[in-house]
PDB file of N, CA and C in Angstrom:
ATOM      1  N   UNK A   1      -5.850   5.369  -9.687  1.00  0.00           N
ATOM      2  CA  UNK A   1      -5.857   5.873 -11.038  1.00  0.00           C
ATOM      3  C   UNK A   1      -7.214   6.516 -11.300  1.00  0.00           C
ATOM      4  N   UNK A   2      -7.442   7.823 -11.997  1.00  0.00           N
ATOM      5  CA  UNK A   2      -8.209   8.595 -12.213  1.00  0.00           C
ATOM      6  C   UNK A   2      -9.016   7.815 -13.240  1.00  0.00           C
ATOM      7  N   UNK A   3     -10.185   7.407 -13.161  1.00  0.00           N
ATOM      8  CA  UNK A   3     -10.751   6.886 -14.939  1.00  0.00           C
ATOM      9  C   UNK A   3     -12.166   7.856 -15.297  1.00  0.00           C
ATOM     10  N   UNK A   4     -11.812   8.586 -16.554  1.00  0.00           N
ATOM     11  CA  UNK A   4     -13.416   9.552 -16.628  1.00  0.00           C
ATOM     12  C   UNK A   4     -14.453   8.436 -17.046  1.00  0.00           C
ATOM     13  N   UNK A   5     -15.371   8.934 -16.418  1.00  0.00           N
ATOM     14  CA  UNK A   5     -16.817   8.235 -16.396  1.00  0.00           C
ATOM     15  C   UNK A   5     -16.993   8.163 -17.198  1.00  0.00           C
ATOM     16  N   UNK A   6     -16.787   8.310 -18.357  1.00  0.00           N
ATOM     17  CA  UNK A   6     -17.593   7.825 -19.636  1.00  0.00           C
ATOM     18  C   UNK A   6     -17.014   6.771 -20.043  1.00  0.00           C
ATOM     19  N   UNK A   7     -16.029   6.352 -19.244  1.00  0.00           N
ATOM     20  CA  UNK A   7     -14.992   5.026 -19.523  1.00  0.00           C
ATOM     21  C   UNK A   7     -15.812   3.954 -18.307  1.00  0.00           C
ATOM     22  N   UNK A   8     -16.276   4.253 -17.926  1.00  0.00           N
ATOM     23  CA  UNK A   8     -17.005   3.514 -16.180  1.00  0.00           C
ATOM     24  C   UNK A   8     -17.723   2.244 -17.178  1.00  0.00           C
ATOM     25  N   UNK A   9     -17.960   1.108 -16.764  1.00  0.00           N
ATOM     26  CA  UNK A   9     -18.684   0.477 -17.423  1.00  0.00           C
ATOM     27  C   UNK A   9     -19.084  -0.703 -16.373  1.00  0.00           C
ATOM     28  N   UNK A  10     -20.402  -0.916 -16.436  1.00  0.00           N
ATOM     29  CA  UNK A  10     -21.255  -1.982 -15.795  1.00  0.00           C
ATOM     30  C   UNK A  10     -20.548  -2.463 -15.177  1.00  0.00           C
ATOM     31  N   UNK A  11     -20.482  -2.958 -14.143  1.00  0.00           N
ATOM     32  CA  UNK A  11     -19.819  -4.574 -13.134  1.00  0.00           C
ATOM     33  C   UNK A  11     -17.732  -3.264 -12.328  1.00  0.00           C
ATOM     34  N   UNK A  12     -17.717  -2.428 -13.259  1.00  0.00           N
ATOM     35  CA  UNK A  12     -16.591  -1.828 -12.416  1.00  0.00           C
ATOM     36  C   UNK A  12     -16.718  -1.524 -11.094  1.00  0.00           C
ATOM     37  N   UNK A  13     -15.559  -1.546  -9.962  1.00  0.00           N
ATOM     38  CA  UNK A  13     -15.459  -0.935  -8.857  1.00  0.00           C
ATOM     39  C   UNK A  13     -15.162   0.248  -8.960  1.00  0.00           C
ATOM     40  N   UNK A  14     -15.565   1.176  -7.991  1.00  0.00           N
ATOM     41  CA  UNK A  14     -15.341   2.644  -8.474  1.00  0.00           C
ATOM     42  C   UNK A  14     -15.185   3.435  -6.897  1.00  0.00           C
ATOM     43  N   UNK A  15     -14.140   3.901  -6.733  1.00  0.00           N
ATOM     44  CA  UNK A  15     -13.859   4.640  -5.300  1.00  0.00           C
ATOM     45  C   UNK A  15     -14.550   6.087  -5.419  1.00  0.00           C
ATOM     46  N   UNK A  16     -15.385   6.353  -4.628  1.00  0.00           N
ATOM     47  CA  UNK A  16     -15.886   7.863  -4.400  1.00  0.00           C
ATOM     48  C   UNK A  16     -15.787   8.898  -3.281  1.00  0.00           C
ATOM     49  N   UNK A  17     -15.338   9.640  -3.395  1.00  0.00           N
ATOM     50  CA  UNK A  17     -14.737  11.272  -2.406  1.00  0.00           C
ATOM     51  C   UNK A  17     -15.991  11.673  -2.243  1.00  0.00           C
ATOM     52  N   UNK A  18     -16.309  12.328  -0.752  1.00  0.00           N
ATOM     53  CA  UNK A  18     -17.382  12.880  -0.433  1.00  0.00           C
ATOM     54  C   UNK A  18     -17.339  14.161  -1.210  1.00  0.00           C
ATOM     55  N   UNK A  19     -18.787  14.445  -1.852  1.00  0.00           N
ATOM     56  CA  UNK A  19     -19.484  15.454  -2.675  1.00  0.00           C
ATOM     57  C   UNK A  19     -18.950  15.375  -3.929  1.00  0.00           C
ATOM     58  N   UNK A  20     -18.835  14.054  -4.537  1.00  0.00           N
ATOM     59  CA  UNK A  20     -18.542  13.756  -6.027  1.00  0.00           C
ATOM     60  C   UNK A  20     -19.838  13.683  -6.497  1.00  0.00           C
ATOM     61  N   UNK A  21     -20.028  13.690  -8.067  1.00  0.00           N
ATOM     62  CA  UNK A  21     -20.763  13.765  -8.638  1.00  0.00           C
ATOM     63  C   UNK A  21     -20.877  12.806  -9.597  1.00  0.00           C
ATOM     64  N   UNK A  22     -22.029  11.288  -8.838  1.00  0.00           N
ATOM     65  CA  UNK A  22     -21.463  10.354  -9.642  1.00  0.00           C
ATOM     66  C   UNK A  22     -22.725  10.085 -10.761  1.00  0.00           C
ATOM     67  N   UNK A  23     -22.423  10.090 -12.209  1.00  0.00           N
ATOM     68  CA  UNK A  23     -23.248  10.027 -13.407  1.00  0.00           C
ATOM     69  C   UNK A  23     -24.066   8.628 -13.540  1.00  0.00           C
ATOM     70  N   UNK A  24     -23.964   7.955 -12.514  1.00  0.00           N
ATOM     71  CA  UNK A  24     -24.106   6.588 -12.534  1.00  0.00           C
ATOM     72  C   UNK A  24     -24.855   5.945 -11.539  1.00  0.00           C
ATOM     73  N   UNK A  25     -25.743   4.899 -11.811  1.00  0.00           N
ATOM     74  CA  UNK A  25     -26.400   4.031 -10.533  1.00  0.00           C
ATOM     75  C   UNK A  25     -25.040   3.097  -9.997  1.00  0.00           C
ATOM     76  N   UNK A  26     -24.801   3.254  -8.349  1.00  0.00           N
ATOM     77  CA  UNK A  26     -24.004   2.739  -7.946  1.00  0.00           C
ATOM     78  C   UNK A  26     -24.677   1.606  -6.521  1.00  0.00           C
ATOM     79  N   UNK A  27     -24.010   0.713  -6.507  1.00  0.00           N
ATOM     80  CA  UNK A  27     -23.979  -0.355  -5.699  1.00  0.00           C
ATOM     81  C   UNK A  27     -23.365   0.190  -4.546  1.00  0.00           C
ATOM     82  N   UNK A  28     -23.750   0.319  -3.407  1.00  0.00           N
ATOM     83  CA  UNK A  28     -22.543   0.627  -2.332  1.00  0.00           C
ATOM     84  C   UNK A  28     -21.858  -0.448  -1.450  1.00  0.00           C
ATOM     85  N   UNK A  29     -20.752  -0.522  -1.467  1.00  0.00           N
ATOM     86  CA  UNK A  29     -19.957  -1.712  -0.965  1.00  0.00           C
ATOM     87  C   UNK A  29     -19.155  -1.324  -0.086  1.00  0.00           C
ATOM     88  N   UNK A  30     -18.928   0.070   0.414  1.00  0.00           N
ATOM     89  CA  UNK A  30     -18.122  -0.137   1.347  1.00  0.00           C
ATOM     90  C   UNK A  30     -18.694   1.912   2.014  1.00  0.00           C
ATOM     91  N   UNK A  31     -18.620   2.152   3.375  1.00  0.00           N
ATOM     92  CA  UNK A  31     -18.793   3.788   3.568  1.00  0.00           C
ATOM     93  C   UNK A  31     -17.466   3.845   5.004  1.00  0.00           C
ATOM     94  N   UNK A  32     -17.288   5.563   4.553  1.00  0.00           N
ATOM     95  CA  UNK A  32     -16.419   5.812   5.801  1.00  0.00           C
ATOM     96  C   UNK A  32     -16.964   5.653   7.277  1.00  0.00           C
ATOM     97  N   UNK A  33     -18.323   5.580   6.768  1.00  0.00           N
ATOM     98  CA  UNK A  33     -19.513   5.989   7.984  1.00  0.00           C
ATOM     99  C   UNK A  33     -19.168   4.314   8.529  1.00  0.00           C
ATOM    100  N   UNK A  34     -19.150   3.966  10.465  1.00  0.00           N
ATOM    101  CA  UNK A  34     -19.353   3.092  10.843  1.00  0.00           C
ATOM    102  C   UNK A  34     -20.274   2.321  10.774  1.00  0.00           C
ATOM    103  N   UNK A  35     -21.895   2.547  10.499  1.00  0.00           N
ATOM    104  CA  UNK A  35     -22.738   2.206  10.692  1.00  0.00           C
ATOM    105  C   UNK A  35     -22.949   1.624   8.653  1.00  0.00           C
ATOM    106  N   UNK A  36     -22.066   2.228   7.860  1.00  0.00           N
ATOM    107  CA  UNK A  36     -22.065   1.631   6.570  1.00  0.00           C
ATOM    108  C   UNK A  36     -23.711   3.070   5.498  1.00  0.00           C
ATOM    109  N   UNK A  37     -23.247   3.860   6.443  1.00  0.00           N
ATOM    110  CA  UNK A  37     -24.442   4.730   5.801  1.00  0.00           C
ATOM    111  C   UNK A  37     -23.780   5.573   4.571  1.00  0.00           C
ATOM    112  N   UNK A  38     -24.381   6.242   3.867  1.00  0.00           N
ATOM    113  CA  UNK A  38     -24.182   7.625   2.943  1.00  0.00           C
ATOM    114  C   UNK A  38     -25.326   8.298   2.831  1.00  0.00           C
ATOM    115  N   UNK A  39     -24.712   9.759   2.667  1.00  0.00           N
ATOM    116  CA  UNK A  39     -26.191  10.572   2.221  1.00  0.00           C
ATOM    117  C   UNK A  39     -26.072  10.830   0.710  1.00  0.00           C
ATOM    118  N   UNK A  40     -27.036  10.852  -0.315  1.00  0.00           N
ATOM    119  CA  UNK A  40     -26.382  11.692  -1.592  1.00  0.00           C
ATOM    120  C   UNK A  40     -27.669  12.268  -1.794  1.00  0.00           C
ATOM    121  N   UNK A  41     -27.222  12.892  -2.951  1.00  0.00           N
ATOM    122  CA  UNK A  41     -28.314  14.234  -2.873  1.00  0.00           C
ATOM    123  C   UNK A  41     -28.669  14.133  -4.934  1.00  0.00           C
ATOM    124  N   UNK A  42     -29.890  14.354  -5.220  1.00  0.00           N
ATOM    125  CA  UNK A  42     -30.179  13.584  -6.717  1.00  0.00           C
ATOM    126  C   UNK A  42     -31.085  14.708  -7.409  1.00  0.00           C
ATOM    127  N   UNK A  43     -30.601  16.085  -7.649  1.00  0.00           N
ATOM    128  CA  UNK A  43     -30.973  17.281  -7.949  1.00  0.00           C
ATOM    129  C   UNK A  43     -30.837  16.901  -9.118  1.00  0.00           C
ATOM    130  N   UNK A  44     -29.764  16.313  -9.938  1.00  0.00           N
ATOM    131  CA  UNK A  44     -29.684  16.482 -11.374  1.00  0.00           C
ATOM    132  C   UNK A  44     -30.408  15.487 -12.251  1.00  0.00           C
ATOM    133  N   UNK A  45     -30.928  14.228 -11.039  1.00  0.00           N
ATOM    134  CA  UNK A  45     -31.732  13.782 -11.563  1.00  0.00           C
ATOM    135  C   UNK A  45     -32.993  13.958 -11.946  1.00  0.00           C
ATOM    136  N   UNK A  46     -33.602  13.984 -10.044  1.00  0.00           N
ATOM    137  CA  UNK A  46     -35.008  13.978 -10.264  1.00  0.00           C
ATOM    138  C   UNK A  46     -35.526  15.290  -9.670  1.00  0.00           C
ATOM    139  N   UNK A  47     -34.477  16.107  -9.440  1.00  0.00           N
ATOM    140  CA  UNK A  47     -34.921  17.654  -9.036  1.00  0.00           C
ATOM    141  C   UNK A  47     -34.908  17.972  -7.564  1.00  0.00           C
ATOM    142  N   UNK A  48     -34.801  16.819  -6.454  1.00  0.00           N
ATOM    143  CA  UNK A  48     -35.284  16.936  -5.710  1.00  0.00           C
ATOM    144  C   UNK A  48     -33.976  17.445  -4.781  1.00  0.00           C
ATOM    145  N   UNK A  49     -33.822  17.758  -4.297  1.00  0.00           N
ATOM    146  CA  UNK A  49     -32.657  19.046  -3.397  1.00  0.00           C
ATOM    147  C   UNK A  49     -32.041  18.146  -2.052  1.00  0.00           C
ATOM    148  N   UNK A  50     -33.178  17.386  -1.283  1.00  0.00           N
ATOM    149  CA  UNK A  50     -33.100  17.177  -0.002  1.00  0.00           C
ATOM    150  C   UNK A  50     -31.926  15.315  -0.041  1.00  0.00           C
ATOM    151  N   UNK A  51     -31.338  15.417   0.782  1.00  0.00           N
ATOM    152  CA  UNK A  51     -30.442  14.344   1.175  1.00  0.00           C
ATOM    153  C   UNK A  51     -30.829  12.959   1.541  1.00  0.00           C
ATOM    154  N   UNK A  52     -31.179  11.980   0.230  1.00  0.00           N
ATOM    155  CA  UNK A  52     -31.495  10.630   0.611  1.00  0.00           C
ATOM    156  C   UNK A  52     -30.406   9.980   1.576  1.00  0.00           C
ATOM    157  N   UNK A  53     -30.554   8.631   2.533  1.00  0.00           N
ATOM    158  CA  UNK A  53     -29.773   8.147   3.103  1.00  0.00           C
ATOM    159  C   UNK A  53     -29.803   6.495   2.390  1.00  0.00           C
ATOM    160  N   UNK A  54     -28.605   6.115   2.371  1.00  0.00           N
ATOM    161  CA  UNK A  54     -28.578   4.710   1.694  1.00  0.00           C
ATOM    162  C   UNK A  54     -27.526   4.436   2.359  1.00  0.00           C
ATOM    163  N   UNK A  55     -27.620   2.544   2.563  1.00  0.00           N
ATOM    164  CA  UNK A  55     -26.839   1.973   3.049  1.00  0.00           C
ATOM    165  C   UNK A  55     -26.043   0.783   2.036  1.00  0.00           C
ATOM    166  N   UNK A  56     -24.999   0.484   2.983  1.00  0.00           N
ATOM    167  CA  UNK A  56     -24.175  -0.664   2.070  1.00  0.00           C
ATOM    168  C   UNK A  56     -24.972  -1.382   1.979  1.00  0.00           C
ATOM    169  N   UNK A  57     -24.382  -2.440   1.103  1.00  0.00           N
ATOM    170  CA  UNK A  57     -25.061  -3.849   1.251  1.00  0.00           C
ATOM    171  C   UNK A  57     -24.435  -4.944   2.488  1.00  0.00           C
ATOM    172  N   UNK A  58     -25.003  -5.535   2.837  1.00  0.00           N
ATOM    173  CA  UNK A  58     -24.675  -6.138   3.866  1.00  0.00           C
ATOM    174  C   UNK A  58     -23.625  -6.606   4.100  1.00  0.00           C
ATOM    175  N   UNK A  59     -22.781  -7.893   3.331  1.00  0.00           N
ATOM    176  CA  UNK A  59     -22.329  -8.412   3.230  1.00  0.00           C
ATOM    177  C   UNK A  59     -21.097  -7.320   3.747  1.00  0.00           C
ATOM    178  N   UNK A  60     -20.391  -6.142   3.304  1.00  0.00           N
ATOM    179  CA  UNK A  60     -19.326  -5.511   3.480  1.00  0.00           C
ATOM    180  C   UNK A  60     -19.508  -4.502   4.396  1.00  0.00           C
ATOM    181  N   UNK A  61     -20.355  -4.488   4.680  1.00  0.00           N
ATOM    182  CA  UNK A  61     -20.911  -3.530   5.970  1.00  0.00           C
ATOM    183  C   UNK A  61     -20.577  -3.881   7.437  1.00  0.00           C
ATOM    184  N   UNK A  62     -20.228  -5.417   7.325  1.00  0.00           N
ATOM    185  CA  UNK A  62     -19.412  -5.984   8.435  1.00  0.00           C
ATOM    186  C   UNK A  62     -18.594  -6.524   8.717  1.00  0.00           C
ATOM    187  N   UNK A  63     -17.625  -6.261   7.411  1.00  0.00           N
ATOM    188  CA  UNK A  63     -15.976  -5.938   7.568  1.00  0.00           C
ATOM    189  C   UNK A  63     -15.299  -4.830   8.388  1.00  0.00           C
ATOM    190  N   UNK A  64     -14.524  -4.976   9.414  1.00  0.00           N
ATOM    191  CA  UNK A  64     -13.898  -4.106   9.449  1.00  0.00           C
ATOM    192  C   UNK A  64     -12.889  -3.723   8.797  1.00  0.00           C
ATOM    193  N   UNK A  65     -12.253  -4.311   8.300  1.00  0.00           N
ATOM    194  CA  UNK A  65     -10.306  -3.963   7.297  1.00  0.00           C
ATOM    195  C   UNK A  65     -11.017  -4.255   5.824  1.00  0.00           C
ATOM    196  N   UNK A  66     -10.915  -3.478   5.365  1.00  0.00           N
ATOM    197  CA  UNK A  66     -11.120  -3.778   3.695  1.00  0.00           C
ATOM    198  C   UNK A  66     -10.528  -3.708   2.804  1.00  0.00           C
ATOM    199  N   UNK A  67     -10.128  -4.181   1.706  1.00  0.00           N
ATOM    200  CA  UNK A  67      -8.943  -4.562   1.488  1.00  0.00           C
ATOM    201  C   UNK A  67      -9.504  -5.512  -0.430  1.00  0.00           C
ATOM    202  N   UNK A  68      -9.420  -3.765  -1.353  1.00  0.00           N
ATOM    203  CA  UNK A  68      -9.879  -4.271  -2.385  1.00  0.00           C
ATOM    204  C   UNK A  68      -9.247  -5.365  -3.190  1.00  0.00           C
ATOM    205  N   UNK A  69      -8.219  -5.635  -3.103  1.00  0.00           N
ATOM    206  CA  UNK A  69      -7.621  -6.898  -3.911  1.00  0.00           C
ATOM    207  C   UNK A  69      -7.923  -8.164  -3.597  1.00  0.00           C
ATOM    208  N   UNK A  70      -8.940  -8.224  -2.313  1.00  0.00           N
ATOM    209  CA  UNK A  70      -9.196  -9.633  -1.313  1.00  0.00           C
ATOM    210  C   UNK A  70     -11.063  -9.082  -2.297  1.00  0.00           C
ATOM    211  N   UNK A  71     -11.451  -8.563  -2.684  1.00  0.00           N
ATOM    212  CA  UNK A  71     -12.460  -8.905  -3.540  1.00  0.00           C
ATOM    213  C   UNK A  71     -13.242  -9.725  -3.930  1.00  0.00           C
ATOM    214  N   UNK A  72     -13.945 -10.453  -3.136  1.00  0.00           N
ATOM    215  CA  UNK A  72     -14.375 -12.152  -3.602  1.00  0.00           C
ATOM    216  C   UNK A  72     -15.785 -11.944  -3.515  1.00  0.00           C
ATOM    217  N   UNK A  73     -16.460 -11.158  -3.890  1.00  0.00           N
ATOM    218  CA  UNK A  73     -17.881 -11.496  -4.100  1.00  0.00           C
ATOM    219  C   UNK A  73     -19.140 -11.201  -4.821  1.00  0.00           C
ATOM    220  N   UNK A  74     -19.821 -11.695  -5.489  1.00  0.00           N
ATOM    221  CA  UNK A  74     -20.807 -11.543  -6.607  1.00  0.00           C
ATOM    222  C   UNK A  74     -21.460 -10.880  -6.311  1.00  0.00           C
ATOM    223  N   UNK A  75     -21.719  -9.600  -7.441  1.00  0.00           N
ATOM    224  CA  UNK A  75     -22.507  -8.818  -7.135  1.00  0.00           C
ATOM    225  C   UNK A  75     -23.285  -8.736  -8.386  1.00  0.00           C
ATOM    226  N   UNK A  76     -24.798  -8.240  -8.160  1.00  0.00           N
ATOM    227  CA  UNK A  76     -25.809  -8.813  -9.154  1.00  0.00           C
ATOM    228  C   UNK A  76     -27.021  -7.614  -8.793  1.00  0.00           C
ATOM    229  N   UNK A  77     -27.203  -6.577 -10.109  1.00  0.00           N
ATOM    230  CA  UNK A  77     -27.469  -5.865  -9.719  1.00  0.00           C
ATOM    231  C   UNK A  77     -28.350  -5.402 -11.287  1.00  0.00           C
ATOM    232  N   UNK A  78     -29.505  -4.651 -11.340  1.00  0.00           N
ATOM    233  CA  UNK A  78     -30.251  -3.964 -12.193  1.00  0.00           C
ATOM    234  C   UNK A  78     -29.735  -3.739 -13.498  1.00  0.00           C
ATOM    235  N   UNK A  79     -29.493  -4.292 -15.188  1.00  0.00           N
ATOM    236  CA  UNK A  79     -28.882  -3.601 -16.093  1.00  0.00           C
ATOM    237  C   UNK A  79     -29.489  -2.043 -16.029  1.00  0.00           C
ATOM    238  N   UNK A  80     -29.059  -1.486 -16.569  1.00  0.00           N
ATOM    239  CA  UNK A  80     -29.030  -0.172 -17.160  1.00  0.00           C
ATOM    240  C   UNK A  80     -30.494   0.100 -18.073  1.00  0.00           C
ATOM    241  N   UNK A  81     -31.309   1.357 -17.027  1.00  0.00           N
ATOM    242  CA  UNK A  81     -32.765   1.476 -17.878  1.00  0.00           C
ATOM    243  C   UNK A  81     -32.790   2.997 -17.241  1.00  0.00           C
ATOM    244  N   UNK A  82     -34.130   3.034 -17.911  1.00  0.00           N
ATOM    245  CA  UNK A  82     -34.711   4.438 -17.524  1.00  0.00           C
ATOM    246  C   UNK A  82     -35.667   5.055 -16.220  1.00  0.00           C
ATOM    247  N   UNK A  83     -35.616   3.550 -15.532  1.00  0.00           N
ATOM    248  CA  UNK A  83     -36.515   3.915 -14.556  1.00  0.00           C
ATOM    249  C   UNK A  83     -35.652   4.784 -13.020  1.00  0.00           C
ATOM    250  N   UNK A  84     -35.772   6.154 -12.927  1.00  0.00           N
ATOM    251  CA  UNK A  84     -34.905   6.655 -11.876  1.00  0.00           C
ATOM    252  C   UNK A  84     -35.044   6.767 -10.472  1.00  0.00           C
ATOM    253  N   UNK A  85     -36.353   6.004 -10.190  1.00  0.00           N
ATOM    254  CA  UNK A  85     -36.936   5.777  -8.537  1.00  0.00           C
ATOM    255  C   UNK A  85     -36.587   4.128  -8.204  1.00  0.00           C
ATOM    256  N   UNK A  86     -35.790   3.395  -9.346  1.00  0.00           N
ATOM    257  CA  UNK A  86     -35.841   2.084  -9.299  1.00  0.00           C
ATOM    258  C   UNK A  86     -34.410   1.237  -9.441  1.00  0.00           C
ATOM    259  N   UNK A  87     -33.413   0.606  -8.372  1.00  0.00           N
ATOM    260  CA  UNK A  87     -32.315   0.342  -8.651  1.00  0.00           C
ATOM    261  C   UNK A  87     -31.913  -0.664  -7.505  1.00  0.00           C
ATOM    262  N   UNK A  88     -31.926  -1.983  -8.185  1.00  0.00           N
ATOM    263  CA  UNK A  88     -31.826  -2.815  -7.047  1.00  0.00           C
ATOM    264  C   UNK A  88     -30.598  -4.075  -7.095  1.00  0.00           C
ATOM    265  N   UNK A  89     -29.898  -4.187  -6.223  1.00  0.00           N
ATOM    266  CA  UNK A  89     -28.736  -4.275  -5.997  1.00  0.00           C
ATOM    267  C   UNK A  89     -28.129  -5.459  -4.936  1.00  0.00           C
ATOM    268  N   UNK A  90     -27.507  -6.545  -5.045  1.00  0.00           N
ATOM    269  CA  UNK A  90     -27.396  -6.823  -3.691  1.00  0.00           C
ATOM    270  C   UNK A  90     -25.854  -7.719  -4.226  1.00  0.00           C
TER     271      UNK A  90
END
């Protein structure tokens, strides 16, 4: 199901398509990448053009079958501020 982001709210799971444009600090819990990597790119934030690399968090990074309705684990992560070099997550 499609939900617009302005409906997104704290603590949601949220599936993302490569070269989406997400309005939001996100937790990463799961990548297509084997190794659990992503690149994203943060022009609209902080201007900067070139392709950060970020990884999952651990814990789901060494699942192989994933399987969102089996969902069992706490995640605890930064409220919502202004600082945009700063977002910590686990």
């Amino acid at each position: 199901m499609k939900t617009p982001w302005h409906a997104v709210r704290v603590g949601d799971l949220v599936h993302l398509s490569c070269n989406e444009v997400i309005p939001a600090d996100i937790l990463l819990l799961r990548s297509s990448d084997s190794s659990g990597l992503c690149h994203i790119e943060t022009s609209n934030v902080d201007g900067e053009n070139n392709l950060k690399q970020r990884f999952c968090v651990q814990v789901n990074k060494k699942q192989r079958k994933y399987n969102l309705t089996e969902f069992r684990e706490t995640v605890i992560c930064d409220l919502p501020n202004v600082d945009i070099y700063r977002f910590n997550g686990f």
